[in-house]
C-alpha atoms as a PDB file:
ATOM      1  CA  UNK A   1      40.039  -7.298  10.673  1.00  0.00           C
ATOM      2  CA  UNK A   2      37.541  -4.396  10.773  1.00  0.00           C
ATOM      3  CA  UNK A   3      35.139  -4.287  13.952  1.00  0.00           C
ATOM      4  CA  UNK A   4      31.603  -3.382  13.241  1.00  0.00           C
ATOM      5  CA  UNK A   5      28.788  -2.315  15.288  1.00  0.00           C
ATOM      6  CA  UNK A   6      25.876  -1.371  13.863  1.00  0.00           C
ATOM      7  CA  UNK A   7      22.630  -0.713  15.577  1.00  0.00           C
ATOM      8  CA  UNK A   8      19.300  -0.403  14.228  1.00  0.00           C
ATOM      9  CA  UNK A   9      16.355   1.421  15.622  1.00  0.00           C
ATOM     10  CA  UNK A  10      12.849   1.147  14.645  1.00  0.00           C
ATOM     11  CA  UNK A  11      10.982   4.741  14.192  1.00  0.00           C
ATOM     12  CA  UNK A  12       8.135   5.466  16.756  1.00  0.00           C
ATOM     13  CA  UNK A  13       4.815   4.377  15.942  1.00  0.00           C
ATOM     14  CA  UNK A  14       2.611   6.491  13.711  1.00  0.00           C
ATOM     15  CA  UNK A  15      -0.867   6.242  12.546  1.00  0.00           C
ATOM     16  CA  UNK A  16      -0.371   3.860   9.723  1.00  0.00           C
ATOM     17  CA  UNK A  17       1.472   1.457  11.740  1.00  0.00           C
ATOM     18  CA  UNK A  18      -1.274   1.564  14.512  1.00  0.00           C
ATOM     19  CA  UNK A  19      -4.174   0.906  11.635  1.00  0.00           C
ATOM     20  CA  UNK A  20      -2.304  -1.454   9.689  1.00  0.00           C
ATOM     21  CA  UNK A  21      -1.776   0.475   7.013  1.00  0.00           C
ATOM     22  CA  UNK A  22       0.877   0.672   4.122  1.00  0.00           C
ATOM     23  CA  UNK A  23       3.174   3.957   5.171  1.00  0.00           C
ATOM     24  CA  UNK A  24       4.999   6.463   2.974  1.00  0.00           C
ATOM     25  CA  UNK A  25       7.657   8.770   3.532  1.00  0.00           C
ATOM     26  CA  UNK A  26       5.538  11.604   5.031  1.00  0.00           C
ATOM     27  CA  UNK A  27       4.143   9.741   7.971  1.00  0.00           C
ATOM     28  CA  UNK A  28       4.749  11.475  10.834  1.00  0.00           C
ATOM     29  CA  UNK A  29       4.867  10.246  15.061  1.00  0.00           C
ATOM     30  CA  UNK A  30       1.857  10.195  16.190  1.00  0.00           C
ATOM     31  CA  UNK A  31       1.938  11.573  19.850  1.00  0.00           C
ATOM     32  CA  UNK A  32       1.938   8.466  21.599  1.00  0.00           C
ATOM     33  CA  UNK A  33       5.036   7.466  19.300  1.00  0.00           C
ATOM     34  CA  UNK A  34       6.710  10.699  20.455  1.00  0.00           C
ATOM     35  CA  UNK A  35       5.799  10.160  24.006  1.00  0.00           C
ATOM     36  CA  UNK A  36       7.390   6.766  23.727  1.00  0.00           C
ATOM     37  CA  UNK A  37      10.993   7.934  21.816  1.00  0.00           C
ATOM     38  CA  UNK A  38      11.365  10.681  24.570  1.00  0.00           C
ATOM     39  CA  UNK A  39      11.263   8.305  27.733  1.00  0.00           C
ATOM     40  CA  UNK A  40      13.341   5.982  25.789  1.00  0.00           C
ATOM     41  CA  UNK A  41      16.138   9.025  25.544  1.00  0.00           C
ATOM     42  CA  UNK A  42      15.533   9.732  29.196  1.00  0.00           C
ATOM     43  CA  UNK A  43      15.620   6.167  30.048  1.00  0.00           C
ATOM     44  CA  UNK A  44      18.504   5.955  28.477  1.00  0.00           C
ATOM     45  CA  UNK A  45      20.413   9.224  29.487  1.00  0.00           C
ATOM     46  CA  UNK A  46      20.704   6.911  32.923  1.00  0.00           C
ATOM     47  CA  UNK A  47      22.872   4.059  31.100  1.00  0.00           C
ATOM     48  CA  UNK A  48      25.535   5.762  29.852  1.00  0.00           C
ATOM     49  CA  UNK A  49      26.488   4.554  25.942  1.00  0.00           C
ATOM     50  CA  UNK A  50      22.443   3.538  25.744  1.00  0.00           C
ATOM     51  CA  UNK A  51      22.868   4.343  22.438  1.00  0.00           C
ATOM     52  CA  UNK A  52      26.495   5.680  22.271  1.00  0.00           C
ATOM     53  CA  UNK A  53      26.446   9.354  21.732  1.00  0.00           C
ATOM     54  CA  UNK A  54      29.886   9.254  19.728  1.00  0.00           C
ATOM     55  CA  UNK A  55      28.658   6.436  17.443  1.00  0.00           C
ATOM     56  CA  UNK A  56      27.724   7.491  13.630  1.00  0.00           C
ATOM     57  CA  UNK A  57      24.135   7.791  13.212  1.00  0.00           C
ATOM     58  CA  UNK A  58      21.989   8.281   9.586  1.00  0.00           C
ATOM     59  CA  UNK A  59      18.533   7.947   9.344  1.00  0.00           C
ATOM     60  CA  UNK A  60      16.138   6.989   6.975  1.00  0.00           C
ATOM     61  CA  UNK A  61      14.407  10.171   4.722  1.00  0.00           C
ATOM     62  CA  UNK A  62      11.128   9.474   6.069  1.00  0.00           C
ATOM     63  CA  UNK A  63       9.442  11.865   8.678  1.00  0.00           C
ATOM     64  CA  UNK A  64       8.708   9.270  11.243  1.00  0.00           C
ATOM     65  CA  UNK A  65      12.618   8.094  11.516  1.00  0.00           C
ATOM     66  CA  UNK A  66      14.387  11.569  11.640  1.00  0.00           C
ATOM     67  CA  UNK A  67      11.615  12.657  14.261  1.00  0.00           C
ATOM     68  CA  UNK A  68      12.557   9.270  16.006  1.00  0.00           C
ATOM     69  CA  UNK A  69      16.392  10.277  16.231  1.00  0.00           C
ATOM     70  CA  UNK A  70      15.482  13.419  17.102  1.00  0.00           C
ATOM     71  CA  UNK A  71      13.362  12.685  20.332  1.00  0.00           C
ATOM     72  CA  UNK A  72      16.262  10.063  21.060  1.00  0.00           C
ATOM     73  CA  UNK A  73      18.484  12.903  21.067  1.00  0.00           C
ATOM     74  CA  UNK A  74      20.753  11.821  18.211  1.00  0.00           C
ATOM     75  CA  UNK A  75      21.779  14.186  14.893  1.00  0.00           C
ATOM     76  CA  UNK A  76      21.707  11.697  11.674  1.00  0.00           C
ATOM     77  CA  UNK A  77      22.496  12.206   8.272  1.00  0.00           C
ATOM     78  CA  UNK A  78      19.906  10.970   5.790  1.00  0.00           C
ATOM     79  CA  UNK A  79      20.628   7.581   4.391  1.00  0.00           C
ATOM     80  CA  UNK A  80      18.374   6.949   1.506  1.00  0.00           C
ATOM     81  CA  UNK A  81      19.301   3.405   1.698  1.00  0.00           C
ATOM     82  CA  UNK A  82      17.153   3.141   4.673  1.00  0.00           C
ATOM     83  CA  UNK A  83      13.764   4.518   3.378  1.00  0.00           C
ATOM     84  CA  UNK A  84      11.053   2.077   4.008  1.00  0.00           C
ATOM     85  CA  UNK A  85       9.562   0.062   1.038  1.00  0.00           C
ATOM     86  CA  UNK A  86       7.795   1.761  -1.588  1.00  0.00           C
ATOM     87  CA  UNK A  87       4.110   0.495  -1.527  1.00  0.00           C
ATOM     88  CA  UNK A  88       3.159   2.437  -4.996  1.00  0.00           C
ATOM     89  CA  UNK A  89      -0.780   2.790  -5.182  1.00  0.00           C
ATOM     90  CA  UNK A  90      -1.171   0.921  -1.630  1.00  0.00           C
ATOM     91  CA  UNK A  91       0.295   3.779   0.060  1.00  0.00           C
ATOM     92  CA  UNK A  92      -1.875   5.255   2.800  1.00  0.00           C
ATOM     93  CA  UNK A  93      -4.394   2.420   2.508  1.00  0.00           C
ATOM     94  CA  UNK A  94      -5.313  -0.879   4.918  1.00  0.00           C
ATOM     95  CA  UNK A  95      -4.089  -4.284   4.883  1.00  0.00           C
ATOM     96  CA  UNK A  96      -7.910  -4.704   5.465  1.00  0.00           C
ATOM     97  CA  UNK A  97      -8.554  -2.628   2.201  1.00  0.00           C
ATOM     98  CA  UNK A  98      -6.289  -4.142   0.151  1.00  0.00           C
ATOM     99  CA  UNK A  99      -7.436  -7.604   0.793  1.00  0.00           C
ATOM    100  CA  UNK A 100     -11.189  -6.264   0.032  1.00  0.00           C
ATOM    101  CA  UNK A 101     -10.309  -5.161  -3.318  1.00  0.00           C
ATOM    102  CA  UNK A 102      -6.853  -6.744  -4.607  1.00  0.00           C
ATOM    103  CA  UNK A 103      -6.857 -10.438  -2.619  1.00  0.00           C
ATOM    104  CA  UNK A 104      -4.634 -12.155  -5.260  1.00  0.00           C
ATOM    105  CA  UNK A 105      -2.372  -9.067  -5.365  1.00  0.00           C
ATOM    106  CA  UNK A 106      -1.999  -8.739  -1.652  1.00  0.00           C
ATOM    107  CA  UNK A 107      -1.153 -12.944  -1.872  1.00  0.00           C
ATOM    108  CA  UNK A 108       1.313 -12.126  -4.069  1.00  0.00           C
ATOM    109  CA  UNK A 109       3.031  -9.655  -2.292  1.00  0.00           C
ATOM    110  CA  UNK A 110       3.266 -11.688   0.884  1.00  0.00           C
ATOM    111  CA  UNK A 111       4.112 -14.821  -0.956  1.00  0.00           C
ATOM    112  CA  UNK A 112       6.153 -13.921  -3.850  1.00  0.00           C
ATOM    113  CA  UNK A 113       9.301 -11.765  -2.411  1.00  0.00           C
ATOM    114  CA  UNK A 114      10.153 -10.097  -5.952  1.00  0.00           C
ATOM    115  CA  UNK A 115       6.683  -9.392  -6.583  1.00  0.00           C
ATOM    116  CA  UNK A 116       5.222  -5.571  -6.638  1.00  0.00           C
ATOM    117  CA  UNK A 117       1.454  -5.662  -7.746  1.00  0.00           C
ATOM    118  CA  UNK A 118       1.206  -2.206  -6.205  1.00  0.00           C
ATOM    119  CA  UNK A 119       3.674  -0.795  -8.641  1.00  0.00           C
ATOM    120  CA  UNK A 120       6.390   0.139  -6.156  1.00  0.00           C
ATOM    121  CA  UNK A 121       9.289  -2.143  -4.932  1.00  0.00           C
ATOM    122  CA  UNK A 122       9.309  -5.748  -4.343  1.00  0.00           C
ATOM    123  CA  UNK A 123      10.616  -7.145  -0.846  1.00  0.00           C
ATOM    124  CA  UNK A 124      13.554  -8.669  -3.143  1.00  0.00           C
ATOM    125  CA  UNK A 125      14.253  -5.251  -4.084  1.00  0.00           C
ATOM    126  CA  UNK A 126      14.386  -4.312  -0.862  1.00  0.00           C
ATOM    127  CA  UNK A 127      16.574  -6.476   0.252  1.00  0.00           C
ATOM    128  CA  UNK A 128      19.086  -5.878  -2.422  1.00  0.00           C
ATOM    129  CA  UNK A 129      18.974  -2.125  -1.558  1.00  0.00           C
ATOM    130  CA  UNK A 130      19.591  -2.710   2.233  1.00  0.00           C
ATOM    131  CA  UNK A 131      21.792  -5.824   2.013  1.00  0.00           C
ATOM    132  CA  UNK A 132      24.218  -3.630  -0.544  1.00  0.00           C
ATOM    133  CA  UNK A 133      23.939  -0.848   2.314  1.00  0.00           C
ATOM    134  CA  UNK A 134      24.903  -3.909   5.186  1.00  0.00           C
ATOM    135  CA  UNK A 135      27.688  -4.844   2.963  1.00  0.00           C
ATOM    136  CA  UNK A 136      29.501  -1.315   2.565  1.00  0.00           C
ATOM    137  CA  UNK A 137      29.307  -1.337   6.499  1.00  0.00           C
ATOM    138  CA  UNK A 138      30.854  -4.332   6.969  1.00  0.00           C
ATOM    139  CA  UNK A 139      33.763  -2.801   5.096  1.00  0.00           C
ATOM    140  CA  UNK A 140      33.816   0.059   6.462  1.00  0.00           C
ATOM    141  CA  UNK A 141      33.711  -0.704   9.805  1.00  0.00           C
ATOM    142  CA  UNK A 142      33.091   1.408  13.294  1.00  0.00           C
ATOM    143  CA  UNK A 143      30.157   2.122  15.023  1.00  0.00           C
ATOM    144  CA  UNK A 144      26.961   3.111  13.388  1.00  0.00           C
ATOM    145  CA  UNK A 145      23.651   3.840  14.715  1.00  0.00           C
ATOM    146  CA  UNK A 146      20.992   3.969  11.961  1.00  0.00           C
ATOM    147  CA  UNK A 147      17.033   4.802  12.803  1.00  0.00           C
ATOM    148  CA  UNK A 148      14.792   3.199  10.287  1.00  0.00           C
ATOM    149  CA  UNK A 149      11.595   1.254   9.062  1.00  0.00           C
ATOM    150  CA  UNK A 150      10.518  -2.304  10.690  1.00  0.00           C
ATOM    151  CA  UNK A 151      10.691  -3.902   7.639  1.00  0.00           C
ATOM    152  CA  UNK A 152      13.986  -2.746   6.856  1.00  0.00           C
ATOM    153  CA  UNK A 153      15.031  -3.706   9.851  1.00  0.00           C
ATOM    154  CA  UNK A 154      13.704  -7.327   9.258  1.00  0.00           C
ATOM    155  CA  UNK A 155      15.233  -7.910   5.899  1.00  0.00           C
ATOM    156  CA  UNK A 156      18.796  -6.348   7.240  1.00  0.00           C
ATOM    157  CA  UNK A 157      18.339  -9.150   9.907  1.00  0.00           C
ATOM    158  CA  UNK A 158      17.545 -11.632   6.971  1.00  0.00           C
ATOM    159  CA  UNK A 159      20.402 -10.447   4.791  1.00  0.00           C
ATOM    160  CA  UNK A 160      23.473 -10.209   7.856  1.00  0.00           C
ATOM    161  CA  UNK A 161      22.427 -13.830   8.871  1.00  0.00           C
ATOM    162  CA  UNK A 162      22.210 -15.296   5.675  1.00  0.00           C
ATOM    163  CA  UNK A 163      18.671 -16.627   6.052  1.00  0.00           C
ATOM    164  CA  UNK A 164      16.372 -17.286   3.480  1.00  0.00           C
ATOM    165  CA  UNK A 165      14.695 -14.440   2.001  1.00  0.00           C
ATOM    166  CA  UNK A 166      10.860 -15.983   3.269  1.00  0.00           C
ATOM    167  CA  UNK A 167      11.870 -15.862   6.932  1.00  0.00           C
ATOM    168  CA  UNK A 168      11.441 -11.869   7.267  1.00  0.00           C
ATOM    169  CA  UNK A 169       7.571 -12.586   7.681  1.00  0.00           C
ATOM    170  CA  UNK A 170       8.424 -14.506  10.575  1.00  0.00           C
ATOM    171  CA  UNK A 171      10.345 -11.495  12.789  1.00  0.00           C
ATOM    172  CA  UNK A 172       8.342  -8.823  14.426  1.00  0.00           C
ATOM    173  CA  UNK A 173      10.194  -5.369  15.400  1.00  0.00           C
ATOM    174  CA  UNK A 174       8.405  -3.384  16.950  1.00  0.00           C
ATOM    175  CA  UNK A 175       8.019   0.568  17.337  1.00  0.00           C
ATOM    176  CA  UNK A 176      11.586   1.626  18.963  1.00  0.00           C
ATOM    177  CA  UNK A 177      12.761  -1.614  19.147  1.00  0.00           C
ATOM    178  CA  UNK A 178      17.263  -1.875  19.000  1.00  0.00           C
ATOM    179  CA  UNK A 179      18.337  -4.714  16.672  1.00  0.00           C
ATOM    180  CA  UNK A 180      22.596  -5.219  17.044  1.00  0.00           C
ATOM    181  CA  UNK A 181      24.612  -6.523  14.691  1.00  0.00           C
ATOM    182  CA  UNK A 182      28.022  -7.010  15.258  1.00  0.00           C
ATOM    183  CA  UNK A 183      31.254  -8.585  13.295  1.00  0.00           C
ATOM    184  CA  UNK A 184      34.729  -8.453  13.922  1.00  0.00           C
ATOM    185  CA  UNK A 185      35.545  -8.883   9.571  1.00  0.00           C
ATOM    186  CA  UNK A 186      34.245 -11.931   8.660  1.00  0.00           C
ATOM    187  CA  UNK A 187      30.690 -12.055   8.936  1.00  0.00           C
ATOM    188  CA  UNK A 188      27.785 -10.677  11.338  1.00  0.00           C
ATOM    189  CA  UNK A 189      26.383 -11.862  14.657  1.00  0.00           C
ATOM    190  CA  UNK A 190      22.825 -10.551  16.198  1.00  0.00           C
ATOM    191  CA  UNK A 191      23.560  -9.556  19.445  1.00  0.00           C
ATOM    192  CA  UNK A 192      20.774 -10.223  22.070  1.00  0.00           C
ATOM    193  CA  UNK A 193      20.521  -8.743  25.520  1.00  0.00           C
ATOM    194  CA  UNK A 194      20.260  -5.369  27.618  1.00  0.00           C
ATOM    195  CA  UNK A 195      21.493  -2.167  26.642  1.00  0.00           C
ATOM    196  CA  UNK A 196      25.110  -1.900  27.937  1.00  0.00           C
ATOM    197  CA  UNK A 197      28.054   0.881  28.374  1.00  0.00           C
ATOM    198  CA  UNK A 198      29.818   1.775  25.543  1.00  0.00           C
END
């Protein structure tokens, strides 16, 4: 059997995440979200294996995750598995704006996973893009550390447990937060608890 540990890592906030708005790829930290990723490295350079320096680690293409690994001290290669959800015309603008102008749409989004009124990608998309990128790491095995979007994060968590595809509205990651998943060949286990050696 082929041990896996894979550990995901929410970017740093940045202004759209702080004003609820619909990100894209160019987002960068804001300097509060830089602040934060640096004293999480330092925090971590006193538990050795925090993040496990020898472990793989990719990153999402978008500017807020690669400046994330960089303040945490780690050197990725892009994944463009990763890259957050394409929100089409709602890029750069509010929930709050959205739900002004396009109520039904922004219904439909939340409510309908394969539906993409904004003319990007669908959460079911999505989470066929990230739960094909889960699957080659299962087979693959090792350790992986992989610095990405909150909502990918959430629908990895959805696809490695095998939950049903509604339940992602119902987990929160937050900005820097470490989701672990873990599986010894046959399937995947979130691991909860405090950042440990090696």
């Amino acid at each position: 059997m082929t041990a896996t540990s894979l550990r995901l890592v929410a970017h740093g906030h940045t202004a759209a995440l702080r004003r609820a708005r619909f990100g894209g790829p160019d987002d960068s930290l804001d300097e509060g979200g830089l602040r934060a990723a640096l004293a999480q490295a330092h925090a971590g350079s006193d538990r050795r294996g925090h993040l496990g320096v020898n472990d793989t680690c990719v990153s999402s293409p978008a500017a807020a995750a690669t400046q994330t690994a960089d303040a945490l001290g780690l050197l990725p290669s892009i994944e463009a598995a990763l890259a957050d959800c394409d929100y089409g015309d709602w890029t750069g603008r509010s929930l709050e704006e959205i739900a002004g102008t396009h109520p039904q749409a922004l219904h439909d989004w939340m409510s309908i996973p394969n539906s993409a009124p904004h003319g990007g990608e669908s959460v079911a998309a999505l989470l066929d893009r990230v739960g094909s990128w889960l699957d080659e790491q299962h087979r693959a095995g090792g350790r992986v550390i992989a610095v990405t979007h909150p909502l990918v994060i959430r629908v990895a968590v959805v696809h490695a447990l095998g939950l049903p595809m509604a339940t992602y509205r119902q987990l929160d990651v937050e900005p820097l937060a470490i989701v672990r998943l873990t599986s010894q060949g046959t399937r995947w286990q979130l691991r909860l608890g405090a950042p440990q050696a090696g």
